[in-house]
C-alpha atoms as a PDB file:
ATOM      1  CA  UNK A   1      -8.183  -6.791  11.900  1.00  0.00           C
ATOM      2  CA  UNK A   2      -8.055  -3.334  14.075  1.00  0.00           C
ATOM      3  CA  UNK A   3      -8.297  -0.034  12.417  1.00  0.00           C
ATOM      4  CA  UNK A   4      -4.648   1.282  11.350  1.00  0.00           C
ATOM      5  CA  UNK A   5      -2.034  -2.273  10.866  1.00  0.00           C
ATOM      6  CA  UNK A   6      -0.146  -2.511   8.050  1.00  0.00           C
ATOM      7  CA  UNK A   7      -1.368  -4.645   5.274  1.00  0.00           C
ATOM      8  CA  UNK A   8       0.541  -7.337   3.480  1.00  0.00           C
ATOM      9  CA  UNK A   9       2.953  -8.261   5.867  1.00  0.00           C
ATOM     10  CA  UNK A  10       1.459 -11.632   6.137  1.00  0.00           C
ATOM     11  CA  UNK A  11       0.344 -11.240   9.920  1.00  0.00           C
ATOM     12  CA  UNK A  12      -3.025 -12.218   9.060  1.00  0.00           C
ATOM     13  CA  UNK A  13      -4.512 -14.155   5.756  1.00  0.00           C
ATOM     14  CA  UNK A  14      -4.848 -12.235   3.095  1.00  0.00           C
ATOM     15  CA  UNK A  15      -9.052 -12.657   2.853  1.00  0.00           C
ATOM     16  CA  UNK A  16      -9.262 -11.077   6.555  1.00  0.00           C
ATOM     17  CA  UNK A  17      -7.254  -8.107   5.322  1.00  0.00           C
ATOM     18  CA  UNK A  18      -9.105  -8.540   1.880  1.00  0.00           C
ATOM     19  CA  UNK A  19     -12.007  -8.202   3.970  1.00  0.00           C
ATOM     20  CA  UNK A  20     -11.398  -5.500   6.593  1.00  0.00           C
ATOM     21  CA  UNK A  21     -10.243  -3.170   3.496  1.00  0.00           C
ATOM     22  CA  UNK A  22     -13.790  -4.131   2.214  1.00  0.00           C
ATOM     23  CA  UNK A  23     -15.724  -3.239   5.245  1.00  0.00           C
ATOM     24  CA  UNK A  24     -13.879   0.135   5.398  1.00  0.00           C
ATOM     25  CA  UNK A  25     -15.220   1.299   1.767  1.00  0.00           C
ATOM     26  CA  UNK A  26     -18.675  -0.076   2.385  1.00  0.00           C
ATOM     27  CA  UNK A  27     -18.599   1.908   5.931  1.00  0.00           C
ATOM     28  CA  UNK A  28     -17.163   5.244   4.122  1.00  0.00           C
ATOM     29  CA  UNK A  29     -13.326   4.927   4.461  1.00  0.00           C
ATOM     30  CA  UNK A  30     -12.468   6.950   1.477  1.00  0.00           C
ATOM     31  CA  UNK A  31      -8.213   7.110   2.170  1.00  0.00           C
ATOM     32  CA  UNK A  32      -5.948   4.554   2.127  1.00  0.00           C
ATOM     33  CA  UNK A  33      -2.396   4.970   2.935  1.00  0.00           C
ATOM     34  CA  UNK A  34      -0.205   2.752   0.951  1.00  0.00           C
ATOM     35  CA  UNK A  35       3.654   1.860   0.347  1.00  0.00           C
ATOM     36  CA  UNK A  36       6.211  -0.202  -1.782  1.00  0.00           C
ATOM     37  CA  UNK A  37       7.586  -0.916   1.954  1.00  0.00           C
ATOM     38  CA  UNK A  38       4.471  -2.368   3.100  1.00  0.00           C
ATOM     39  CA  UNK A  39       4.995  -5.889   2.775  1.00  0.00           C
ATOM     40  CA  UNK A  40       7.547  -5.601   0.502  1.00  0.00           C
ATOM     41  CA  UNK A  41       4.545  -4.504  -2.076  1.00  0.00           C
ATOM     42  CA  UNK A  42       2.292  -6.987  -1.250  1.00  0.00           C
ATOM     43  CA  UNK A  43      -0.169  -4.313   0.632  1.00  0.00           C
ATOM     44  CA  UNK A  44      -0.379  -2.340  -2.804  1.00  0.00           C
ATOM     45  CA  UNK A  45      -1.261  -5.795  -4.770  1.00  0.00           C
ATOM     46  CA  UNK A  46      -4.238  -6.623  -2.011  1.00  0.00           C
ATOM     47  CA  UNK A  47      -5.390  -2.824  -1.940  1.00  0.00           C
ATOM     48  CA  UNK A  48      -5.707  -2.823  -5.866  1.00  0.00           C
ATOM     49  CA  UNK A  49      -7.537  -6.610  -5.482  1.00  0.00           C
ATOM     50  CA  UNK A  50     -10.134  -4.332  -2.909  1.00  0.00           C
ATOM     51  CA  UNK A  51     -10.588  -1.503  -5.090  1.00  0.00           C
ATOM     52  CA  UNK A  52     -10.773  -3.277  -8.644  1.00  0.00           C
ATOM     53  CA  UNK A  53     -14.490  -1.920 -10.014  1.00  0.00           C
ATOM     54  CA  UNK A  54     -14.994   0.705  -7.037  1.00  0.00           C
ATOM     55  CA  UNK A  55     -11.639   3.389  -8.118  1.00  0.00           C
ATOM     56  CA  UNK A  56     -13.718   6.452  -7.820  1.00  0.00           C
ATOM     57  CA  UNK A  57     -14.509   5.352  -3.870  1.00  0.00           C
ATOM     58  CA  UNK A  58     -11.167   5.742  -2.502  1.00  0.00           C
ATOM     59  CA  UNK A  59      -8.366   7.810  -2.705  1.00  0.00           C
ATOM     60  CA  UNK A  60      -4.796   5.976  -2.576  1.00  0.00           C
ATOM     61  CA  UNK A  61      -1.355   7.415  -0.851  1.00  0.00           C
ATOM     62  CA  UNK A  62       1.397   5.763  -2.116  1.00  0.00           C
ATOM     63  CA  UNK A  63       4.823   7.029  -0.105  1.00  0.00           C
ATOM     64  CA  UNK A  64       8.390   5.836  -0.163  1.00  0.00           C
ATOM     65  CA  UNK A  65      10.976   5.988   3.136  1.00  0.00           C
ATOM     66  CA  UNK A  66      13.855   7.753   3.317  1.00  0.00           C
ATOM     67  CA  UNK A  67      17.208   6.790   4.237  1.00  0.00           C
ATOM     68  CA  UNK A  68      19.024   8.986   6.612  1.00  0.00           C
ATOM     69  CA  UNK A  69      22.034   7.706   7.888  1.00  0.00           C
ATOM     70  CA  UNK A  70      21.091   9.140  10.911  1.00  0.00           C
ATOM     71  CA  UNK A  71      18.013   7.483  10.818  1.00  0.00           C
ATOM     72  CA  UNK A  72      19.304   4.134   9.314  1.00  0.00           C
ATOM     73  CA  UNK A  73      16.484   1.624   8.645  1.00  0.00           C
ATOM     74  CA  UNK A  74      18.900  -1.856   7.658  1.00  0.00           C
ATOM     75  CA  UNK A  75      15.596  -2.848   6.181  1.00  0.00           C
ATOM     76  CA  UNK A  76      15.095   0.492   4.577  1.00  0.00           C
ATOM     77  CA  UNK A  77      16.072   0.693   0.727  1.00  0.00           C
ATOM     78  CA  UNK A  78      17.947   3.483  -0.575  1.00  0.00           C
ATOM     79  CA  UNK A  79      16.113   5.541  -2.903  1.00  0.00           C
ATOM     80  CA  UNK A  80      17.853   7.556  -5.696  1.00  0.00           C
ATOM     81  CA  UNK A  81      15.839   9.431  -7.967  1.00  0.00           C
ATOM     82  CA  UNK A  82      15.627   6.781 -10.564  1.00  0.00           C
ATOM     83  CA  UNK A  83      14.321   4.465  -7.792  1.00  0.00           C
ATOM     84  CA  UNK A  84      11.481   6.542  -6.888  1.00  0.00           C
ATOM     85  CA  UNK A  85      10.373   7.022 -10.599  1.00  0.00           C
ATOM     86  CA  UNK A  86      10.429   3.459 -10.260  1.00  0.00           C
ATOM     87  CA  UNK A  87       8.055   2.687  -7.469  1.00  0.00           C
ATOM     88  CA  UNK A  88       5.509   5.512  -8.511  1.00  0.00           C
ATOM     89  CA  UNK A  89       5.729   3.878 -12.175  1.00  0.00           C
ATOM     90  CA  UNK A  90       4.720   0.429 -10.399  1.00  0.00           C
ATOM     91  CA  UNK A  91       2.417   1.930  -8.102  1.00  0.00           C
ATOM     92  CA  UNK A  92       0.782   3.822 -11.004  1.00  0.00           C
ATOM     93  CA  UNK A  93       0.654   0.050 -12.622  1.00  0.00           C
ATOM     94  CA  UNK A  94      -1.044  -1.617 -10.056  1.00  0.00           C
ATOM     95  CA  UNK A  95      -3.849   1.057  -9.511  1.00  0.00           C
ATOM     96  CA  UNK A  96      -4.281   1.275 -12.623  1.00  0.00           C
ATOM     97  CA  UNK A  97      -5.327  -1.938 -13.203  1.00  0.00           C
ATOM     98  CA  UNK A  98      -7.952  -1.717 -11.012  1.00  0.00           C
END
């Protein structure tokens, strides 16, 4: 899987992205860039499956999209501030657990 696709989206099987995020700690990768909007969620679940045992080898940015009308995403939520607390409550959840 190349360097800088969005995990979780079900492109690929989950073991080769399982595995790529692998190979990148092992080779030094110490950021990953996650999001609720990855996948719908699933790239945070498969990130915290990677770094379960290894936490202290990779920092993890968790961001959410805005919606500017403007800018309108259809697929884009709509966060309000109770929303965000929200996702960084379930992000904190699933890296937590690992």
């Amino acid at each position: 899987m190349p360097a800088g696709k969005i995990i979780g989206q079900e492109r690929h099987l989950a073991a080769e992205e399982i595995e790529a995020l692998r190979t990148g700690i092992l080779l030094g990768m110490t950021l990953i860039d996650a999001s609720g909007n990855y996948g719908e969620g699933r790239s945070e679940e498969l990130i915290n499956h990677v770094i379960a045992g290894q936490r202290d080898r990779a920092f993890v940015v968790s961001k959410v999209e805005a919606n500017d009308d403007a800018k309108s995403n259809a697929r884009a939520p709509h966060y309000d501030r109770q929303s965000v607390r929200d996702l960084v409550r379930n992000t904190a959840y699933l890296l937590s657990r690992s």
